[in-house]
Protein backbone atom coordinates (compact mmCIF):
# COMPACT_ATOMS: atom_id res chain seq x y z
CA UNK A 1 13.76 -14.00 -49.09
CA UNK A 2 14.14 -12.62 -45.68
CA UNK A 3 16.37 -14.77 -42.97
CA UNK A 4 15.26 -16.04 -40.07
CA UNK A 5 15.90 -13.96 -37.25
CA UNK A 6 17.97 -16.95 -35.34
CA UNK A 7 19.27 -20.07 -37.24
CA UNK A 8 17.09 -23.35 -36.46
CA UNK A 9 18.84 -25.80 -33.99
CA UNK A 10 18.19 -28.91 -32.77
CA UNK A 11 16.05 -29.41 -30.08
CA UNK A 12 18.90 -31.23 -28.68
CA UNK A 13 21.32 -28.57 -28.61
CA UNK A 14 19.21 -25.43 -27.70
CA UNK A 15 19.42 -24.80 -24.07
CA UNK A 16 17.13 -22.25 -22.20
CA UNK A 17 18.72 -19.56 -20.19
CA UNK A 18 17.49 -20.26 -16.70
CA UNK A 19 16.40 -17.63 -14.73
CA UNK A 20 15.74 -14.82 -16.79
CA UNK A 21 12.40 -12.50 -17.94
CA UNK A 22 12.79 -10.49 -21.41
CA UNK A 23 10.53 -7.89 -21.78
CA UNK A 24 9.46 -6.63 -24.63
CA UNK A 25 7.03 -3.90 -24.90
CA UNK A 26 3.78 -3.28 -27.58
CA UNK A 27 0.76 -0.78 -27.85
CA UNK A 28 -2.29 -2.02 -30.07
CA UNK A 29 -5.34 -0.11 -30.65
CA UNK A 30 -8.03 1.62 -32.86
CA UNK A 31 -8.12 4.61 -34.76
CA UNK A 32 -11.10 5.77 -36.19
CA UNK A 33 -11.77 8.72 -38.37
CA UNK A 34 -15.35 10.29 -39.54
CA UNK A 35 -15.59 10.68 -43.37
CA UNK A 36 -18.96 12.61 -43.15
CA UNK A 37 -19.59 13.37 -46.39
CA UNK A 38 -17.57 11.55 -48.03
CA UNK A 39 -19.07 8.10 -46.36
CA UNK A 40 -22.56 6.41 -46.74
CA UNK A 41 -24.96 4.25 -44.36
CA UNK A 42 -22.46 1.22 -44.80
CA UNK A 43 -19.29 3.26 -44.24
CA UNK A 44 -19.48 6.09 -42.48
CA UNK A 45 -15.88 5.68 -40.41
CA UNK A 46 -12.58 4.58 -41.72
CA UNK A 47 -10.99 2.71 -38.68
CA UNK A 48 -7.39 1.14 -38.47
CA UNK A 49 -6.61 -1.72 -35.98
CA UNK A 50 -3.12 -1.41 -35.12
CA UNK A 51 -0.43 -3.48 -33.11
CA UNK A 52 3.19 -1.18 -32.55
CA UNK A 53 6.10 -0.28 -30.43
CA UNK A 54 4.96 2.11 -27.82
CA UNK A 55 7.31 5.01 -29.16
CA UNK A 56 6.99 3.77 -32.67
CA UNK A 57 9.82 1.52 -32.93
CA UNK A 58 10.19 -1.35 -35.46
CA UNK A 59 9.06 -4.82 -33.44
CA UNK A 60 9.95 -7.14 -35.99
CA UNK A 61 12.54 -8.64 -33.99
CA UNK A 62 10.50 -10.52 -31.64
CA UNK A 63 6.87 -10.60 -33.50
CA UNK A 64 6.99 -12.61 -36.39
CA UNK A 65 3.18 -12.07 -37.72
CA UNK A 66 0.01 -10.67 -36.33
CA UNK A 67 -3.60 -12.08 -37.09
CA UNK A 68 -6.52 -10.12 -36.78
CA UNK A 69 -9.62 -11.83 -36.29
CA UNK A 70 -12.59 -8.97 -37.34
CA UNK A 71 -16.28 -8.69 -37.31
CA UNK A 72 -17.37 -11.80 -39.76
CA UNK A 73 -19.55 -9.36 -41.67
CA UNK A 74 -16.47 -8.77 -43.57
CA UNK A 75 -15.59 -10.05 -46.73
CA UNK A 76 -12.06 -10.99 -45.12
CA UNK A 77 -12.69 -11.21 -41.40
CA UNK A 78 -8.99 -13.14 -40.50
CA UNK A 79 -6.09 -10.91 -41.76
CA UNK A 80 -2.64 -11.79 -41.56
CA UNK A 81 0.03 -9.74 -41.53
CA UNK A 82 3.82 -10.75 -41.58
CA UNK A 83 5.92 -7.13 -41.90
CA UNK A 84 5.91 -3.93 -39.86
CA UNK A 85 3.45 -1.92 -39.95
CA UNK A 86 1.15 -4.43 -38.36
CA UNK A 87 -2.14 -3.15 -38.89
CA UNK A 88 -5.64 -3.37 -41.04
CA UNK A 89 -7.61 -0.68 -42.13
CA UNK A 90 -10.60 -0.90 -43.00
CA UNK A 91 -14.42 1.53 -43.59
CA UNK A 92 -17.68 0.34 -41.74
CA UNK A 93 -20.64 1.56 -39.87
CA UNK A 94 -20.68 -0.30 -36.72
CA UNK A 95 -18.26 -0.90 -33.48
CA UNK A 96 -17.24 -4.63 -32.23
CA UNK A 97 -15.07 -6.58 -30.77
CA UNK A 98 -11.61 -7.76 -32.88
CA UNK A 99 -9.20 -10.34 -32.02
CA UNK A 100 -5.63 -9.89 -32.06
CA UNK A 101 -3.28 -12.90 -32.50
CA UNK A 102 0.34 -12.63 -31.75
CA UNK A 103 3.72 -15.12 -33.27
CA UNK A 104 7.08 -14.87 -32.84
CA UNK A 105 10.03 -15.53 -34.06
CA UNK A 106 10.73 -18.44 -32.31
CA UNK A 107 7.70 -21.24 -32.96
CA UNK A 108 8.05 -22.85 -29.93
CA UNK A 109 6.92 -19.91 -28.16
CA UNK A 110 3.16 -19.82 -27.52
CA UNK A 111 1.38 -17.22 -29.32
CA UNK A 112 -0.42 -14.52 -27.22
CA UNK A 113 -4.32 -13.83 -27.60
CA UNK A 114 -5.37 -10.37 -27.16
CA UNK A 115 -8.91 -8.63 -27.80
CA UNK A 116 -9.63 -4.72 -28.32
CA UNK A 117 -13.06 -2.95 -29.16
CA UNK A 118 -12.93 -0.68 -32.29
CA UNK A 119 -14.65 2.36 -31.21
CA UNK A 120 -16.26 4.66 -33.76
CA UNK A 121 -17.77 7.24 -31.56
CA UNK A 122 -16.68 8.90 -28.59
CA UNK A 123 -19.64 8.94 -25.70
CA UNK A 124 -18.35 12.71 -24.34
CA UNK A 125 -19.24 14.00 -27.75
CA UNK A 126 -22.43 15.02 -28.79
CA UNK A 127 -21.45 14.31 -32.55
CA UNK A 128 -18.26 13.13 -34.36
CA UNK A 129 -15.98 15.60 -35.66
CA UNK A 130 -13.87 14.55 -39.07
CA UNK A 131 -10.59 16.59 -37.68
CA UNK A 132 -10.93 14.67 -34.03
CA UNK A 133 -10.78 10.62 -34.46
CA UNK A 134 -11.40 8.03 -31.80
CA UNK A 135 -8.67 6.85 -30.32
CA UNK A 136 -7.72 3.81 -28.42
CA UNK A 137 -4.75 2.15 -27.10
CA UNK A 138 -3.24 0.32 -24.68
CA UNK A 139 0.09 -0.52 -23.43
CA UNK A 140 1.10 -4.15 -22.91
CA UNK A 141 4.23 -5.71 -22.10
CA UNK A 142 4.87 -9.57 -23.75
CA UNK A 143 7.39 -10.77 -21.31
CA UNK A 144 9.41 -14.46 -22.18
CA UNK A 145 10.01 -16.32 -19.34
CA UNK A 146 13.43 -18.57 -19.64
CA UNK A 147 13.75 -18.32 -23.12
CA UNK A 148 16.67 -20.23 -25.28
CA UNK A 149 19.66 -18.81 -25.48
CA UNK A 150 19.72 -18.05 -28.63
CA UNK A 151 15.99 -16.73 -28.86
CA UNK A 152 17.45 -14.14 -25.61
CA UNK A 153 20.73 -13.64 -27.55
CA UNK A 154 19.20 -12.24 -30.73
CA UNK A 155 15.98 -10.10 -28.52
CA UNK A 156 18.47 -8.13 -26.22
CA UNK A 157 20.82 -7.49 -29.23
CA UNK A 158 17.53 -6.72 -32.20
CA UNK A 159 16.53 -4.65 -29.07
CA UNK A 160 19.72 -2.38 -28.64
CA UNK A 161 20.13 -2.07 -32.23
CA UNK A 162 16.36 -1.33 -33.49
CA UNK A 163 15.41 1.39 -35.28
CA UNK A 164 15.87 4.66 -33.78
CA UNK A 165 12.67 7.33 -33.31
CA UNK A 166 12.91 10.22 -36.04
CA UNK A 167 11.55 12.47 -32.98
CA UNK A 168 13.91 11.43 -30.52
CA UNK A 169 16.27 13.56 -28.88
CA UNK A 170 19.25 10.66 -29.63
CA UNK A 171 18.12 10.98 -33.12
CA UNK A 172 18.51 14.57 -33.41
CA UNK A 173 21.73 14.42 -31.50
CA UNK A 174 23.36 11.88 -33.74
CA UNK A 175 22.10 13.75 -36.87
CA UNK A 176 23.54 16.86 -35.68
CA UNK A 177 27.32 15.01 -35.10
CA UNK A 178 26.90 13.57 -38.60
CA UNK A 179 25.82 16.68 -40.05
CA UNK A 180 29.63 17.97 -38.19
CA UNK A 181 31.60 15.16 -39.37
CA UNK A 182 30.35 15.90 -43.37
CA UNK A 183 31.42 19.78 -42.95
CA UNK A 184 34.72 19.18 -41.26
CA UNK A 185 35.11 16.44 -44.25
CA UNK A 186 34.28 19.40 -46.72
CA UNK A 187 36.63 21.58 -45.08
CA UNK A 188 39.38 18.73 -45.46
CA UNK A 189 38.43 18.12 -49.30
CA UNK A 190 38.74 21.76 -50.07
CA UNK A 191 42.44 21.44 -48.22
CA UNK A 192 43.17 18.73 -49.87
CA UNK A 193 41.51 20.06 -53.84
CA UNK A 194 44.64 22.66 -53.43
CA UNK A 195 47.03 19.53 -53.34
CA UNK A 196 45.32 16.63 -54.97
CA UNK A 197 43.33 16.87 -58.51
CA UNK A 198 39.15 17.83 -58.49
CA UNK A 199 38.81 13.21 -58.62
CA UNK A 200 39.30 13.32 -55.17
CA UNK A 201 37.83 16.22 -53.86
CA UNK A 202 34.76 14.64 -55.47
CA UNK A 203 34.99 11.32 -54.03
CA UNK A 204 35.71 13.06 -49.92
CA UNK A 205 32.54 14.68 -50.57
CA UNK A 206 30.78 11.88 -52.09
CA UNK A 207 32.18 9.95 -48.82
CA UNK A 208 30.39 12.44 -46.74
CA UNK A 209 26.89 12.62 -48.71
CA UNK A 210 26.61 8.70 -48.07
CA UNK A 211 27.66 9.16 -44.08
CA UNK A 212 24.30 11.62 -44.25
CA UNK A 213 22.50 9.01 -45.99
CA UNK A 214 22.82 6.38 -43.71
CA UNK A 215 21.74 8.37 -40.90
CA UNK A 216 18.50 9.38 -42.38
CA UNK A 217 15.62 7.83 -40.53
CA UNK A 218 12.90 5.33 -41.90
CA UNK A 219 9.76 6.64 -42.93
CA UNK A 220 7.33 8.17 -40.23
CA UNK A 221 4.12 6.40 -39.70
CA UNK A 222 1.26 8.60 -41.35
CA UNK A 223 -0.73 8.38 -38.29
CA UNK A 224 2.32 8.80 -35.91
CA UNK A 225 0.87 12.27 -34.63
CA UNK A 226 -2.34 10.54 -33.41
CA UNK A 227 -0.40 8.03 -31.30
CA UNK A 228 0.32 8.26 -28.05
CA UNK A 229 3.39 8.31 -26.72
CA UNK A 230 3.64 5.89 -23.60
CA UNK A 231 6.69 7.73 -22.06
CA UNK A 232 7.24 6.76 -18.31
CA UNK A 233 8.62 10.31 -17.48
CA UNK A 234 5.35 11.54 -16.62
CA UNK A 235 4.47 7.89 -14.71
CA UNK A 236 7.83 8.42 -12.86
CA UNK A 237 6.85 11.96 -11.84
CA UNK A 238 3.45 11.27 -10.72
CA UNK A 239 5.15 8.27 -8.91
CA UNK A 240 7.65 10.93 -7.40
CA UNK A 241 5.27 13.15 -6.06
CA UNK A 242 3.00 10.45 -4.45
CA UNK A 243 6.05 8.84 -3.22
CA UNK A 244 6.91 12.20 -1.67
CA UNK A 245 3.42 12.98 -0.28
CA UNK A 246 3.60 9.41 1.53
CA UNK A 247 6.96 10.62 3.23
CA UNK A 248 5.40 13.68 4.15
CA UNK A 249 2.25 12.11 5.91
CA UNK A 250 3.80 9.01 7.05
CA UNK A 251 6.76 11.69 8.91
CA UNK A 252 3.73 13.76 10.24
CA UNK A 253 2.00 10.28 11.11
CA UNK A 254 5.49 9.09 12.89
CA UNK A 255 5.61 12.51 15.19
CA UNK A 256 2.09 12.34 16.42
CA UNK A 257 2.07 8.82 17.24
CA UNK A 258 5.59 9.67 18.95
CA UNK A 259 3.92 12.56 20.91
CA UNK A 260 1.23 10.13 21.69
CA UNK A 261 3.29 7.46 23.01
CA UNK A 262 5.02 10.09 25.40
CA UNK A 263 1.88 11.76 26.90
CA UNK A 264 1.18 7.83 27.50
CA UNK A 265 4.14 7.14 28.99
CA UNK A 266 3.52 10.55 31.55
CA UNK A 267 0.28 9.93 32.32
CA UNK A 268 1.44 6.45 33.11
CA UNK A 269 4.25 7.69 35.42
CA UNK A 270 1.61 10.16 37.29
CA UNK A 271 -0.84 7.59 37.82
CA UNK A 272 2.24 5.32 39.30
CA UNK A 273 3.22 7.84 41.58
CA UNK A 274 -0.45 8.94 42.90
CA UNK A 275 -1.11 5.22 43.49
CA UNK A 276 1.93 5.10 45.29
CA UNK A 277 0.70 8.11 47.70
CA UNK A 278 -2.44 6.20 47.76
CA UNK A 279 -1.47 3.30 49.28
CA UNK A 280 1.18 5.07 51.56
CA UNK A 281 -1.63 7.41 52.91
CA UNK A 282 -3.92 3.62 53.61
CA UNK A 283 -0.59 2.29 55.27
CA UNK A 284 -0.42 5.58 57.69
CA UNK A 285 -4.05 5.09 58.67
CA UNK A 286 -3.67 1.96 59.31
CA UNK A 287 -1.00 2.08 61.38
CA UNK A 288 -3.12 5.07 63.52
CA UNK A 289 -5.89 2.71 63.49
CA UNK A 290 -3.87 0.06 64.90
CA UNK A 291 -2.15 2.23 67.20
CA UNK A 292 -5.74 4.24 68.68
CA UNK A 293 -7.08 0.45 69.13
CA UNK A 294 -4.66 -0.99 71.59
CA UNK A 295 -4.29 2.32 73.95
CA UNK A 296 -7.73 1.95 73.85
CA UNK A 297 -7.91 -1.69 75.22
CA UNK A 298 -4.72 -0.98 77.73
CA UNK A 299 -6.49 2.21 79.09
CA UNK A 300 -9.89 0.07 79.69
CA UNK A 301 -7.86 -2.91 81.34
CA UNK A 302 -6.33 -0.59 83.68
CA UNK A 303 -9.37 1.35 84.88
CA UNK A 304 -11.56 -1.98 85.59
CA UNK A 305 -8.63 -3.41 87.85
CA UNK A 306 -8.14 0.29 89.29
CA UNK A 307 -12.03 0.03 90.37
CA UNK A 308 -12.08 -3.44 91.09
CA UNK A 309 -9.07 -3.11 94.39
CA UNK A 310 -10.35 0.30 95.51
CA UNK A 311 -13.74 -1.39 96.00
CA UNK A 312 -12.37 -4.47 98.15
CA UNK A 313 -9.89 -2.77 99.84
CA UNK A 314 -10.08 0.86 99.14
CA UNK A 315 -7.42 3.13 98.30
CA UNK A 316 -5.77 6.20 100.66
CA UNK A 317 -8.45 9.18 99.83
CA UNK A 318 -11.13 6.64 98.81
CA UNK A 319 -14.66 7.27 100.40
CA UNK A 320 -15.11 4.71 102.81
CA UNK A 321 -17.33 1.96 101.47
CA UNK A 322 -21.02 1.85 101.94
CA UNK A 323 -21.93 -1.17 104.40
CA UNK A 324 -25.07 -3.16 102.80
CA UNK A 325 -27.82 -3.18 104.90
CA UNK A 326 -30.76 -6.42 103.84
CA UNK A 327 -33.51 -4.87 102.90
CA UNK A 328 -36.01 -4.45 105.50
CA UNK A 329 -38.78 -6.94 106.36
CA UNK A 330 -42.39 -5.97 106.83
CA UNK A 331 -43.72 -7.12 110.34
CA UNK A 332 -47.06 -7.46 111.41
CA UNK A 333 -48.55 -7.28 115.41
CA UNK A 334 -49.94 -10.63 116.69
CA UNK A 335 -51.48 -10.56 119.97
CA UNK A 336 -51.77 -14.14 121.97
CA UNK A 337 -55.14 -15.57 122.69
CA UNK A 338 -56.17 -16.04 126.25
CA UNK A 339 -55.07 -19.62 127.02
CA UNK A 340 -51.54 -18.49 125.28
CA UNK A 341 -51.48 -15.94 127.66
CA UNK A 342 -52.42 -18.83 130.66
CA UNK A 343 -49.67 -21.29 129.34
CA UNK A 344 -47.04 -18.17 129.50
CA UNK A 345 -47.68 -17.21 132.48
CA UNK A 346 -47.76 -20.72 133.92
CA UNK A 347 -44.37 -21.06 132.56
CA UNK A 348 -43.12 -17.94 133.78
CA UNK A 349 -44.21 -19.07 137.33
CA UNK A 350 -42.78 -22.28 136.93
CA UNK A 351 -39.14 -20.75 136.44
CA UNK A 352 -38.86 -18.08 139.22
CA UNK A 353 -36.92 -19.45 141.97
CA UNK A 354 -39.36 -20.44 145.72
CA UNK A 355 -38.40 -18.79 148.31
């Protein structure tokens, strides 16, 4: 019987940790191989429908069981499977669409529907290869979101003591300081075999052998060299590089909009200044406008009155003025009738004195 991974509580008691994300992170997929020969009309791929760590550790401390939900042409199309390695395998003919179910260790958690395609043939080939499978696989993150304490208590501590990865460079690190700590215990039994009897030079090395033991790593996954490995050393360099590229155009952006915003700022300043001389130049002829008009008007004033006395009164040196004459009249001889002539002479008779 396998324990629980927490102890049940009480509803009562358990308390969820406020504020606070765990991550845990999975990669589920397909595998498909080609069996050529080997196959028929009904089974011409054997395909395995997988749901793992992303470098192949053990995630049995958060997922509890994993049902897959397959094509119903199958004679079991709902699997269930409650240990590590989570996964069916199975042989058909045909691709479709499977259905991934996922539980956890603590039931009041809602499980987490996925769905994945089981590919059998690849489209860039031209026909499938038995040494080449089909592979396909994603990464996915199940995050809990203010989980009980408890539930958070046993994930961050399953998750810094899981399983380590045979292929890891930790791995091969510790292996080598255990491999050091069994020969320097050697070299101590044989030390101690000249003192003590060959019981306990048997037992230090027995001591040692077991040390070796328990370092040796689980089992390797027989399909482990067809996984991927999701490493984020190769995201974080691609990240570094773009990250760098942005610098370097947003800098170059920065110094041409900089260079920019100064020729602005001169051609700004020289279209001040050349409006400025503008309007002075408008001011001056203004002014010399102004200035032309009224000489003008005093020079005229002066000149009428000038003309005006010398031709009443006339001036020393003036030309004497020009008396006006009337025009003259047109006159016509009229000669007196004859008793005009008798009356005038009459008259003039009349007025000479008698002597």
């Amino acid at each position: 019987v396998v324990a629980p991974l927490f102890a049940p509580m009480a509803a009562a008691e358990r308390k969820r940790k406020r504020q606070t994300a765990v991550c845990c992170p999975i990669a589920y997929g397909s595998i498909a191989f080609f069996l050529g020969k080997k196959g028929d009309d009904f089974h011409t791929h054997e395909w395995t429908l997988f749901v793992r760590g992303p470098q192949g550790e053990d995630i049995s401390y958060f997922l509890d069981k994993v049902i897959f939900k397959l094509h119903p042409s199958f004679a079991r199309p709902i699997r269930e499977v409650t240990a590590p390695p989570f996964e069916v395998t199975e042989k058909g003919w045909g691709e479709f669409e499977a259905a991934i179910r996922l539980h956890f260790k603590d039931p009041t958690e809602r499980p987490v529907e996925l769905a994945h395609v089981v590919k059998l043939y690849d489209s860039e080939r031209s026909r499938p290869k038995m040494a080449e499978p089909v592979i396909v696989q994603t990464y996915d993150e199940v995050v809990f979101t203010e989980p009980y304490e408890d539930f958070a208590a046993q994930l961050d501590g399953a998750a810094a003591n899981k399983a380590p990865d045979p292929s890891s460079s930790s791995f091969t690190k510790k292996k080598q300081k255990t491999k050091k700590v069994m020969k320097d215990a050697e070299k101590d039994a044989e030390k101690d075999a000249e003192k003590d009897d060959d019981a306990d030079k048997e037992e230090a090395a027995g001591s040692s052998l077991r040390l070796l033991e328990d370092e040796e790593p689980p089992a390797a996954h027989p399909l482990r060299d067809y996984f991927r490995s999701f490493d984020d050393s190769a995201d974080l360099d691609v990240m570094l590089r773009a990250s760098e590229y942005v610098k370097a155009n947003l800098d170059a952006v920065k110094d041409a909009i900089y260079r920019l915003d100064h020729q602005i700022t001169v051609c700004r300043q020289i279209d001040q200044s050349r409006a400025q001389e503008a309007q002075k130049l408008r001011q001056q002829l203004q002014a010399q406008q102004a200035q032309q008009q009224q000489g003008g008007v005093t020079k005229g004033g002066a000149s009428s009155q000038q003309q005006a006395h010398h031709s009443s009164r006339g001036g020393p040196g003036a030309p004497p003025a020009k008396l006006q004459q009337p025009p003259p009249t047109e006159t016509t001889a009229t000669y007196p009738s004859s008793s005009q002539q008798q009356q005038q002479q009459q008259q003039q008779q009349q007025q000479q004195p008698r002597l």
